[in-house]
N, C-alpha and C. Protein backbone atom coordinates (compact mmCIF):
# COMPACT_ATOMS: atom_id res chain seq x y z
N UNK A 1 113.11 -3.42 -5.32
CA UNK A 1 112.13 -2.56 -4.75
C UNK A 1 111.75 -3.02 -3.34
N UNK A 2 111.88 -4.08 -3.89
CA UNK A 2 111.37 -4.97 -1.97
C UNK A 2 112.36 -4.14 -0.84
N UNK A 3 113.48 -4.28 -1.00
CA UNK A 3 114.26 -3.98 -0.32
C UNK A 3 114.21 -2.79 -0.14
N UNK A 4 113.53 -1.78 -0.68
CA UNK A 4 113.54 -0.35 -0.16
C UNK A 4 112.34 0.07 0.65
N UNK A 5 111.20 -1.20 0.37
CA UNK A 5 110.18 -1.09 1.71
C UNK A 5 110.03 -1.54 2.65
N UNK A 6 111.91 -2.52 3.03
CA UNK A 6 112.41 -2.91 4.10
C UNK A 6 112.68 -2.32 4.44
N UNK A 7 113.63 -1.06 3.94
CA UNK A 7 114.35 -0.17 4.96
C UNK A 7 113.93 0.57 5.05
N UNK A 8 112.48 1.58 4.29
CA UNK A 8 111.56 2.48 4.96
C UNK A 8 111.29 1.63 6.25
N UNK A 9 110.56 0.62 6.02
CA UNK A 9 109.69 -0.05 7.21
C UNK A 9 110.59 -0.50 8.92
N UNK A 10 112.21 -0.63 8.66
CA UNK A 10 112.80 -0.37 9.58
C UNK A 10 113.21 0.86 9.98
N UNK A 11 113.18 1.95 9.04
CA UNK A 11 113.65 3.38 9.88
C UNK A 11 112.32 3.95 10.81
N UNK A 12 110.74 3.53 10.20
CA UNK A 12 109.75 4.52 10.91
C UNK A 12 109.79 3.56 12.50
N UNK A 13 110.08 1.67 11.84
CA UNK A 13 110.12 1.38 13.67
C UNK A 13 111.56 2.16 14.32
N UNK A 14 112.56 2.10 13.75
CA UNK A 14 113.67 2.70 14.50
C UNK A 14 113.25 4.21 15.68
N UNK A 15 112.74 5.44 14.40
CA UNK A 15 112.45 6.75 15.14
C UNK A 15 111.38 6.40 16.32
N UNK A 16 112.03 6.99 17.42
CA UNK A 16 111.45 6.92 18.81
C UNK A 16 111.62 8.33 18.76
N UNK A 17 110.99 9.04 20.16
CA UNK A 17 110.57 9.85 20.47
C UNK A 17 111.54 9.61 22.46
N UNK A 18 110.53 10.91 22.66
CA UNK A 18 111.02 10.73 23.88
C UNK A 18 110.51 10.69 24.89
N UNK A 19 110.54 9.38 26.08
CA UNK A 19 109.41 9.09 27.14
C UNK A 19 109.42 9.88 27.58
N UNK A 20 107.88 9.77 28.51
CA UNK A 20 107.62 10.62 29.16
C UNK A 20 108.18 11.25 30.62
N UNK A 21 109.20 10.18 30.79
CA UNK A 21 109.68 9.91 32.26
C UNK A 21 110.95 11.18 32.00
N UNK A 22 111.76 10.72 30.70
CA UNK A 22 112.65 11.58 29.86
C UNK A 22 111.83 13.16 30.18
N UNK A 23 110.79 13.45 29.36
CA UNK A 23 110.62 14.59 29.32
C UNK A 23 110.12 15.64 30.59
N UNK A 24 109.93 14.98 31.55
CA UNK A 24 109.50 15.58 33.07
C UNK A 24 111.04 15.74 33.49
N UNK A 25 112.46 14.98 33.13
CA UNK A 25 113.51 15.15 33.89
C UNK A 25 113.92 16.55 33.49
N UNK A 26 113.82 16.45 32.10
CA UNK A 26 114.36 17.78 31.34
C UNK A 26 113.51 19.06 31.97
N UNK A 27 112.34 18.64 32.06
CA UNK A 27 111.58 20.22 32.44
C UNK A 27 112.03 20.52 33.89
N UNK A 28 112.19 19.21 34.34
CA UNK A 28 112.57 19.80 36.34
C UNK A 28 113.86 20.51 35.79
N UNK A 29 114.80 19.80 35.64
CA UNK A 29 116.58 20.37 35.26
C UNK A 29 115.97 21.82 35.06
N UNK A 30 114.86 21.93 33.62
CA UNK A 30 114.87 23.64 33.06
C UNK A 30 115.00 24.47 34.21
N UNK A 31 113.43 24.05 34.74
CA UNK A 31 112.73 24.96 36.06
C UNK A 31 114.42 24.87 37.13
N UNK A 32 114.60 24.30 37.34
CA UNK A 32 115.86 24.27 38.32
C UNK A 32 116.84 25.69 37.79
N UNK A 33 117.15 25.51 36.31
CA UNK A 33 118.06 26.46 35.71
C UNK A 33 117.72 27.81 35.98
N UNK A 34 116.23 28.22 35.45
CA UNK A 34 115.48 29.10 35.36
C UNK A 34 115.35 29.56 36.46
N UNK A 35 114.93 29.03 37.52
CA UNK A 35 114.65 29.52 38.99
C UNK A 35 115.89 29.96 39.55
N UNK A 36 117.14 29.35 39.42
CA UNK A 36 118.56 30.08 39.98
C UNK A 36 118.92 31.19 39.10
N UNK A 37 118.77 31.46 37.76
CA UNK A 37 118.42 32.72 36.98
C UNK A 37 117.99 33.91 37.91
N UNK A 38 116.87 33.45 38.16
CA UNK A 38 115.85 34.32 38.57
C UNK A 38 116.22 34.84 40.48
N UNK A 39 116.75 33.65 41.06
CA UNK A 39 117.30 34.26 42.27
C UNK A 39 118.51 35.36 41.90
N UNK A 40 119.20 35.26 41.51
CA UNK A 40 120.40 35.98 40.92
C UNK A 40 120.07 37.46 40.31
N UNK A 41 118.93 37.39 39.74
CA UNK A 41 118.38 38.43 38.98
C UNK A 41 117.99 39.21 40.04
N UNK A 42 117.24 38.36 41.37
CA UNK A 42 116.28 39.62 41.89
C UNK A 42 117.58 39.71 42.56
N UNK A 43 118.38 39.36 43.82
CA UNK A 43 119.44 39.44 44.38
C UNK A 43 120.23 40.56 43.93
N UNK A 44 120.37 40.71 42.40
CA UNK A 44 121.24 41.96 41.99
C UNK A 44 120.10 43.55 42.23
N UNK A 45 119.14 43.03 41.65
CA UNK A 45 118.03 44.44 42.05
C UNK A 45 117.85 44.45 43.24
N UNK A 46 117.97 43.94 44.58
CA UNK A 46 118.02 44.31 45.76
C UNK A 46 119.43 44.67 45.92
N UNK A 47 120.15 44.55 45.48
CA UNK A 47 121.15 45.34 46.19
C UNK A 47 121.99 46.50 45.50
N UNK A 48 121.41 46.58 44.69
CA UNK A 48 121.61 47.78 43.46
C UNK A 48 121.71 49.50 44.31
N UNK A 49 120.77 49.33 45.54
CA UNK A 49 120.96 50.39 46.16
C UNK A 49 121.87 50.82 46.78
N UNK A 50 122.50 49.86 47.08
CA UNK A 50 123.62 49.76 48.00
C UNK A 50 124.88 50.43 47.67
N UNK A 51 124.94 49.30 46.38
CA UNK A 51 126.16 49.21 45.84
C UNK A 51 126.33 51.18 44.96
N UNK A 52 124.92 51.38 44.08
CA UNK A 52 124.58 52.84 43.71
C UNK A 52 125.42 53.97 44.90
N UNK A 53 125.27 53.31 46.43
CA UNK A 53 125.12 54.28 47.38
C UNK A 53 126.60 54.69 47.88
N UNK A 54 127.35 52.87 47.39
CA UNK A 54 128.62 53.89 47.69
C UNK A 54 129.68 54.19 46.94
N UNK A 55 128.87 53.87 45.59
CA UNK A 55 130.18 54.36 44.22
C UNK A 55 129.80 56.18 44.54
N UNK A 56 128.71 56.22 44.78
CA UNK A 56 128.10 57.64 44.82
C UNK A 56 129.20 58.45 46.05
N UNK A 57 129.31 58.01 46.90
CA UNK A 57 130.38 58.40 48.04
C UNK A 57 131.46 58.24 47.90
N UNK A 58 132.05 57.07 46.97
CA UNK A 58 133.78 57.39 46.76
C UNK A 58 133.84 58.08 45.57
N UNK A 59 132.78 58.46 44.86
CA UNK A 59 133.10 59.87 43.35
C UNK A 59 133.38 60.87 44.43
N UNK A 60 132.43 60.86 45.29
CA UNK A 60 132.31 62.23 45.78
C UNK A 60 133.27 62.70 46.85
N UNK A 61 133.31 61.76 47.65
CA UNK A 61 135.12 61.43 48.75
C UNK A 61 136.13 61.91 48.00
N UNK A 62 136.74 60.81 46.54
CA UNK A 62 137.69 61.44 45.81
C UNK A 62 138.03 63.07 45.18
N UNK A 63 136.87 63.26 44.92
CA UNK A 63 136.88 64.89 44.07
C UNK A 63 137.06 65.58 45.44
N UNK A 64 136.77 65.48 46.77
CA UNK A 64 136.76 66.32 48.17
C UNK A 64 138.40 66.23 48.08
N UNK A 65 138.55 64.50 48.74
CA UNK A 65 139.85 64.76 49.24
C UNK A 65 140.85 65.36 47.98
N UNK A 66 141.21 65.33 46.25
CA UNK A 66 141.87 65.72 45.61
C UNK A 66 141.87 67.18 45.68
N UNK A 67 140.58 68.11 46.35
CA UNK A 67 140.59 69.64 46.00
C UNK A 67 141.29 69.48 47.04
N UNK A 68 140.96 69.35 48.10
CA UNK A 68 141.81 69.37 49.65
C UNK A 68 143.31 69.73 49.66
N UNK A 69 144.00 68.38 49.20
CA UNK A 69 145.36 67.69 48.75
C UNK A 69 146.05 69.06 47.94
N UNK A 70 144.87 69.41 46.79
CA UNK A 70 145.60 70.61 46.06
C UNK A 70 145.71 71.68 46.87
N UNK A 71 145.13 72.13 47.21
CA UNK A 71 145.03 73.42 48.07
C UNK A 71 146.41 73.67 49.14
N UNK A 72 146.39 72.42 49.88
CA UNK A 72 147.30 71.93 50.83
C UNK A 72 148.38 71.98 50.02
N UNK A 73 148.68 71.53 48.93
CA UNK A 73 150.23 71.46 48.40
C UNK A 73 150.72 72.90 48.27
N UNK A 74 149.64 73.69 47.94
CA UNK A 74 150.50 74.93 47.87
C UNK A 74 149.76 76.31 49.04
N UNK A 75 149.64 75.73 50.22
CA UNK A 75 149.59 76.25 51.47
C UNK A 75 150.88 77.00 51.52
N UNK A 76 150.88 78.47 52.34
CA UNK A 76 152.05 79.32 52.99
C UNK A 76 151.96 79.20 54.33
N UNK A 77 150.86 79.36 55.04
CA UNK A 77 150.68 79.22 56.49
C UNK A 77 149.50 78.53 56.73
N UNK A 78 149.59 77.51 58.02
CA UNK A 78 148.79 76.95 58.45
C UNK A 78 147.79 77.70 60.38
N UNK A 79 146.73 78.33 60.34
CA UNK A 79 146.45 78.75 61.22
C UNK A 79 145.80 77.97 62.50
N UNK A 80 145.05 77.09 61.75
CA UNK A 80 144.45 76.41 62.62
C UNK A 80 144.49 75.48 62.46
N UNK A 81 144.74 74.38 63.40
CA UNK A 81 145.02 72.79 63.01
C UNK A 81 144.23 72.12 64.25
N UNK A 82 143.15 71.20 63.66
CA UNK A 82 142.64 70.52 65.08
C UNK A 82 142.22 69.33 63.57
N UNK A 83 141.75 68.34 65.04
CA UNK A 83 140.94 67.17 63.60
C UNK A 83 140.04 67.26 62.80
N UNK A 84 139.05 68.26 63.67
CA UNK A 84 138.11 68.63 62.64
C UNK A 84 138.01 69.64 61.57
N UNK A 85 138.95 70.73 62.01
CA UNK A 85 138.80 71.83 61.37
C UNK A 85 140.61 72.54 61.07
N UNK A 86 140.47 73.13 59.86
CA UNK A 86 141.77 72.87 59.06
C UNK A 86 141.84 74.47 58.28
N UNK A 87 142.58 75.58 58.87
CA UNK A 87 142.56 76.89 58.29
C UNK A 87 143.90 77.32 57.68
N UNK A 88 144.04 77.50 56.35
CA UNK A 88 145.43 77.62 56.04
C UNK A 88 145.68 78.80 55.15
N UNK A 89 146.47 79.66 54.90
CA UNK A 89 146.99 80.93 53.35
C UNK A 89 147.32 79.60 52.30
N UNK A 90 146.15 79.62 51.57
CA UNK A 90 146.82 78.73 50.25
C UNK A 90 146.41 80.01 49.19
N UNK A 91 147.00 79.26 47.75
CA UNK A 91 146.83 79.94 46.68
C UNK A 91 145.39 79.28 45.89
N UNK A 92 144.13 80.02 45.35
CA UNK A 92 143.24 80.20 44.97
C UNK A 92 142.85 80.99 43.64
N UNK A 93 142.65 80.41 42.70
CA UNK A 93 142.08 81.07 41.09
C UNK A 93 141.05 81.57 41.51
N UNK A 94 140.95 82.85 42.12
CA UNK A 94 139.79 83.35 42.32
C UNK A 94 140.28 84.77 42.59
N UNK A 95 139.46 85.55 42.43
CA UNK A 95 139.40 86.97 42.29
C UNK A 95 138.02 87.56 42.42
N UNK A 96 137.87 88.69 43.69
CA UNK A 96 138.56 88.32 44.74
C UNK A 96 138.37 87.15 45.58
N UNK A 97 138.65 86.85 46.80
CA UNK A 97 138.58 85.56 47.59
C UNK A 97 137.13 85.21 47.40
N UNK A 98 137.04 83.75 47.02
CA UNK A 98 135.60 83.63 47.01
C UNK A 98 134.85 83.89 46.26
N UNK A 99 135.57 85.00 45.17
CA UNK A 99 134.80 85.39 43.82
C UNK A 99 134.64 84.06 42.51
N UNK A 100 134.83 85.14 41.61
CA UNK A 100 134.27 84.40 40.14
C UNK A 100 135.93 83.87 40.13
N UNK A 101 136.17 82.73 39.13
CA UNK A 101 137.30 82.04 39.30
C UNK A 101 138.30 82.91 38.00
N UNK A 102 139.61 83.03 38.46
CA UNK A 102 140.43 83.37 37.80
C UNK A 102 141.77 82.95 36.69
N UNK A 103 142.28 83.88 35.99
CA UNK A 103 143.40 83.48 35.68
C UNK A 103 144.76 83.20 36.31
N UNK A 104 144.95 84.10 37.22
CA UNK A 104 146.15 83.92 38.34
C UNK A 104 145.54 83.11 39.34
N UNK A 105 146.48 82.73 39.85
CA UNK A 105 145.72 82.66 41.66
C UNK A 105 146.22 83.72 42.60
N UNK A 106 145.33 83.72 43.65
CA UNK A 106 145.85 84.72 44.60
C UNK A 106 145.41 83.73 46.16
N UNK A 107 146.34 84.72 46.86
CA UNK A 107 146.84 84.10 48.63
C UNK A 107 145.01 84.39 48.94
N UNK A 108 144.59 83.64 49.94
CA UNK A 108 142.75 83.25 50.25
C UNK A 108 143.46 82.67 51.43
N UNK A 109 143.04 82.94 52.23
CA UNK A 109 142.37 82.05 53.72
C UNK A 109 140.80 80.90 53.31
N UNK A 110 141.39 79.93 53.29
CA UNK A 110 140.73 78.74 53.32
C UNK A 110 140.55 77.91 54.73
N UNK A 111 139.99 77.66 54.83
CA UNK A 111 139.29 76.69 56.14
C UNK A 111 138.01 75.83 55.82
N UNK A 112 138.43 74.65 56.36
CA UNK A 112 137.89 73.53 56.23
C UNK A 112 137.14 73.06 57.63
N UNK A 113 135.67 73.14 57.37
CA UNK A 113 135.50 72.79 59.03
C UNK A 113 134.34 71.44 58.83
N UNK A 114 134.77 70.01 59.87
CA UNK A 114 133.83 68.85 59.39
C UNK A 114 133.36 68.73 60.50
N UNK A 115 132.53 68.33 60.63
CA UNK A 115 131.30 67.44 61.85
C UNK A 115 130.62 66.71 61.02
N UNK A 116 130.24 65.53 62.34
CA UNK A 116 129.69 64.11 61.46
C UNK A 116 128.94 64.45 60.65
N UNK A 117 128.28 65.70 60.16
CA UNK A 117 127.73 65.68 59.32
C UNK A 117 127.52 66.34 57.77
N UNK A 118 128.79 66.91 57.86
CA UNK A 118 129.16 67.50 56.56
C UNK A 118 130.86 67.84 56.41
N UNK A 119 131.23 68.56 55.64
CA UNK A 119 132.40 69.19 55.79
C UNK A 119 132.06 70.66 54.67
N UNK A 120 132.60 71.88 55.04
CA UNK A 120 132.78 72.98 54.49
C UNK A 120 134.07 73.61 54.45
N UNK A 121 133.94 74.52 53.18
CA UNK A 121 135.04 75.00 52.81
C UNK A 121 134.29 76.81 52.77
N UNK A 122 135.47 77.63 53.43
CA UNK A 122 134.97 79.18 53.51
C UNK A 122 136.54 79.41 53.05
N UNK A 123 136.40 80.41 52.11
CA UNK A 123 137.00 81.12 51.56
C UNK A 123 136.54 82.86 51.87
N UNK A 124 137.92 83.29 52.25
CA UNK A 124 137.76 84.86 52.62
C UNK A 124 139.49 85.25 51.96
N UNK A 125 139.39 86.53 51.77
CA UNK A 125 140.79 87.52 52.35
C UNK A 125 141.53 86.96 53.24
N UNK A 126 142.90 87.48 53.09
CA UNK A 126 143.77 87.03 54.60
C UNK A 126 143.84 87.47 55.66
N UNK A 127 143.15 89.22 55.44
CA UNK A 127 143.12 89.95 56.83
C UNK A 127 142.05 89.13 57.65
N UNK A 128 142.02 89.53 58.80
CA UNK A 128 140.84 88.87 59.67
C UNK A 128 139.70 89.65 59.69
N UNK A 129 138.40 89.37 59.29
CA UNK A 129 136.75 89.76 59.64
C UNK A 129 136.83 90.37 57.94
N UNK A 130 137.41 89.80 56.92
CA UNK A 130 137.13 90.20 55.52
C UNK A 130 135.99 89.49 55.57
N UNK A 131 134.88 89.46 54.47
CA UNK A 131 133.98 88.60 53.79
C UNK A 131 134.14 87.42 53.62
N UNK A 132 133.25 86.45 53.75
CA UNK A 132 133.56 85.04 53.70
C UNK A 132 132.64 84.56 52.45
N UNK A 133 132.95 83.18 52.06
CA UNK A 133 132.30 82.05 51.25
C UNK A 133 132.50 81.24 51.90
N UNK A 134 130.75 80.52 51.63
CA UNK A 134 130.99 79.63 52.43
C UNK A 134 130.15 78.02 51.27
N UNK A 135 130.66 77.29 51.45
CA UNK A 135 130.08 76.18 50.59
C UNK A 135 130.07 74.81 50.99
N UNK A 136 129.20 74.04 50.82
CA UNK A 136 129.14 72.78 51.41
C UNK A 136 130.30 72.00 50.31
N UNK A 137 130.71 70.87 51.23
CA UNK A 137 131.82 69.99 50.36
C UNK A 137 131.53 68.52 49.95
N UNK A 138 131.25 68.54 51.16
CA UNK A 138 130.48 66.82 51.37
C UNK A 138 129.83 66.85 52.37
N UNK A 139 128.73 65.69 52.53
CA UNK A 139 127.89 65.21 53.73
C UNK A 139 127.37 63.59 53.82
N UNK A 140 127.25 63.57 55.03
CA UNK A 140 126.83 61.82 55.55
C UNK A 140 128.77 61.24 56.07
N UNK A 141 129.19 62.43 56.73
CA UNK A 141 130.50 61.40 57.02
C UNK A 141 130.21 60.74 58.70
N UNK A 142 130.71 59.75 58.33
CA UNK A 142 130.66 58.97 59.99
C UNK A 142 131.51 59.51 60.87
N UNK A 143 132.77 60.37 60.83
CA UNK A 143 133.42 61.11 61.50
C UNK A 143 133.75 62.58 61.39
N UNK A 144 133.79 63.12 61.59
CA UNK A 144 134.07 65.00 62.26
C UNK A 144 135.83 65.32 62.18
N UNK A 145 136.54 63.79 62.80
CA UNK A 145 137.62 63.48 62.99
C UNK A 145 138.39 63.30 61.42
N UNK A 146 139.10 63.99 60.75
CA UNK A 146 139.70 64.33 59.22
C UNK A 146 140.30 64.53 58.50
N UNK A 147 141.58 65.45 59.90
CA UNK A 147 142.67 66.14 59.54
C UNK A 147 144.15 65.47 61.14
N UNK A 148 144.82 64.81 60.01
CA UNK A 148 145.99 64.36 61.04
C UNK A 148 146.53 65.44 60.94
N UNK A 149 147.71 65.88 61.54
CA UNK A 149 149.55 66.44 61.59
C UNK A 149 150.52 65.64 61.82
N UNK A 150 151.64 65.85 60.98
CA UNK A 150 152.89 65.51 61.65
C UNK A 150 154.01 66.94 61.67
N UNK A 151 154.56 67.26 62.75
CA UNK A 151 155.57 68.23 63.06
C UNK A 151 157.15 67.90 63.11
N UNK A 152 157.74 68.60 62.95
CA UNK A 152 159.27 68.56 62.79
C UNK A 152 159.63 68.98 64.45
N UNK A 153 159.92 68.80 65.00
CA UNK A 153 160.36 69.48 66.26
C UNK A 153 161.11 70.50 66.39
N UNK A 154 160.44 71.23 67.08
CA UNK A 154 160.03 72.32 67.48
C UNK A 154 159.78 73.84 66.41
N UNK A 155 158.54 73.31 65.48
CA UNK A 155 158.02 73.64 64.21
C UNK A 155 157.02 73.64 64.24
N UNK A 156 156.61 75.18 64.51
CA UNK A 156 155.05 75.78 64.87
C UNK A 156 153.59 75.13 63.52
N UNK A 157 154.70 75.29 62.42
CA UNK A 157 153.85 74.25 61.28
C UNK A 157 153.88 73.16 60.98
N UNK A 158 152.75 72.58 60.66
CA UNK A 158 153.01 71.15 60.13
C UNK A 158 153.58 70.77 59.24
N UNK A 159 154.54 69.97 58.65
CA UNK A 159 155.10 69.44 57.63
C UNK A 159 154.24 68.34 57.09
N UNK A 160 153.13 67.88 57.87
CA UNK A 160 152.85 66.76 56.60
C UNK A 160 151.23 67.23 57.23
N UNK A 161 150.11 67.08 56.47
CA UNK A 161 148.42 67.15 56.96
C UNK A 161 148.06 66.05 55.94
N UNK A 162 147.18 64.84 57.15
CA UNK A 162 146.61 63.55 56.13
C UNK A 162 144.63 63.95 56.38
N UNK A 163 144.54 63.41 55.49
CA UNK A 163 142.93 63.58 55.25
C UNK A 163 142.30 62.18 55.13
N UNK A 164 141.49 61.92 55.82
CA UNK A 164 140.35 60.63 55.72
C UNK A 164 139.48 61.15 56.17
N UNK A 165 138.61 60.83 55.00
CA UNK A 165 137.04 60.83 54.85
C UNK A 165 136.17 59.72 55.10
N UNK A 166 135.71 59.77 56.05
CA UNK A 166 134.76 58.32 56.60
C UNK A 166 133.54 58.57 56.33
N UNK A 167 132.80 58.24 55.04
CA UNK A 167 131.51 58.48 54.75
C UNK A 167 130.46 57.54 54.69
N UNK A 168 129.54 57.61 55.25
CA UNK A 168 128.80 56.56 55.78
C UNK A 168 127.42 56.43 54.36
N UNK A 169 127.69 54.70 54.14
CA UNK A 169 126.60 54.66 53.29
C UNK A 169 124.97 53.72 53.72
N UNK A 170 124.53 53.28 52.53
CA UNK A 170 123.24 52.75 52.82
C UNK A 170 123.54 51.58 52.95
N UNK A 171 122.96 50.78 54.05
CA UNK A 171 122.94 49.37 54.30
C UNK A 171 124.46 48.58 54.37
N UNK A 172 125.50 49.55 54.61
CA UNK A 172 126.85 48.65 54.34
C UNK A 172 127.93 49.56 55.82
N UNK A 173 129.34 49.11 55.63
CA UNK A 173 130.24 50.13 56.36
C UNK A 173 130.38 51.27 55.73
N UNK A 174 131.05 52.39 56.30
CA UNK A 174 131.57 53.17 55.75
C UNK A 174 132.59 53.24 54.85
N UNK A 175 133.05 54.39 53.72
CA UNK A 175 133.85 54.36 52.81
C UNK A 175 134.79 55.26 52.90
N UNK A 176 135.77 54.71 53.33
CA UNK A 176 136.84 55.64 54.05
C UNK A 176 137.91 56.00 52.80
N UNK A 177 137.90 57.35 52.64
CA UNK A 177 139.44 57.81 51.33
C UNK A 177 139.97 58.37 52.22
N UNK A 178 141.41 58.21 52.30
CA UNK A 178 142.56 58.69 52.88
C UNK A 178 143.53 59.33 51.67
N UNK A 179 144.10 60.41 51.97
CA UNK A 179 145.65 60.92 51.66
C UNK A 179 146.41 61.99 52.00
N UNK A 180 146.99 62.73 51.57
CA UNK A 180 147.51 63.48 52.33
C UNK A 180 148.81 63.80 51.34
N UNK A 181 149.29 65.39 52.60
CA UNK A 181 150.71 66.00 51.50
C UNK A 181 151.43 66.49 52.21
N UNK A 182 152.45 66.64 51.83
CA UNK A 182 153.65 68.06 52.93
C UNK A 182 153.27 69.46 52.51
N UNK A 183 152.79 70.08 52.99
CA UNK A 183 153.08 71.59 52.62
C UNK A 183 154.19 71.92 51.80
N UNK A 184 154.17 72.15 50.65
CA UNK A 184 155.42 72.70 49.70
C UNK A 184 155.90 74.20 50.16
N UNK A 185 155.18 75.45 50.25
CA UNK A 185 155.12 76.51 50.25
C UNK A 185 155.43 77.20 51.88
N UNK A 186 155.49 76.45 52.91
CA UNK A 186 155.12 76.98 54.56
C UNK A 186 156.68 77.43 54.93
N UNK A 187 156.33 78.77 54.81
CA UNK A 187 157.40 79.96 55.66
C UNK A 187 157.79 80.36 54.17
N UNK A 188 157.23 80.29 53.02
CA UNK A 188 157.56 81.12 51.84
C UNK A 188 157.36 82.81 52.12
């Protein structure tokens, strides 16, 4: 029996605890952990706007330049070609031009006209002074400048039209989508 109120009596001296010098290191280390947490945390909520501002501009860049691209692939004539502004006979699910959307498509005069501060799309007839539509496409671009060409020599139409969209966001550069197509359809 003796011997078992030896080795109680050496385990309660054994259990220590932990100094106090110990327990101020651990709480600085915490606060240290905690506080770089917390920079990180606010750091992401400040810039949440940003980043919001230009996923918001390449959804909206992409869905522009892909209607664009389509339209363009199946262009017949190209009328007007400058950088900013882009008038072509494509084919259009709409009935009539500009109307409610259709089952066929039909030939529409489309034109695309950008300045730094938007870009539009008008849809009319092919004769000239028919009725127009007119609709916004995008806005906030940093350039006006939108529509390349490349020509075949001595080839009143273009064989290739590239598109970049330079859209300007919050607190950062701009978000530039580029692409582009050959006219499939020109002199059909």
């Amino acid at each position: 029996m003796a011997r078992i109120g030896d080795r109680a009596g050496a385990l309660r001296r054994s259990e220590g605890g932990f100094t106090l010098i110990e327990l101020l290191v651990a709480a600085t280390m915490g606060m240290v952990v905690v506080g770089g947490a917390v920079t990180v945390f606010i750091g992401a909520i400040h810039s949440e706007p940003r980043t919001s501002s230009k996923v918001t501009a390449i959804q909206q860049g992409r869905v522009v330049v892909e209607r664009m691209t389509r339209e363009l692939r199946q262009g017949v004539e190209v009328s007007t070609a400058t950088p900013s502004q882009l008038s072509l006979i494509t084919y259009v699910k709409q009935s009539p031009c500009g109307g409610a959307v259709a089952a066929n498509a039909k030939a529409c005069r489309v034109t695309y006209a950008c300045t730094t501060a938007e870009c539009t799309r008008t849809v009319q007839e092919p004769a000239p002074g028919s009725a127009a539509t007119t609709s916004q496409l995008v806005s906030g671009l940093s350039s006006g400048d939108v529509f390349t060409y490349s020509y075949s020599s001595g080839e009143p139409q273009p064989d290739y039209i590239g598109i970049e969209l330079s859209l300007a966001t919050q607190g950062g550069g701009p978000v530039v989508i580029a692409d582009g197509t050959a006219l499939r359809n020109v002199g059909l």
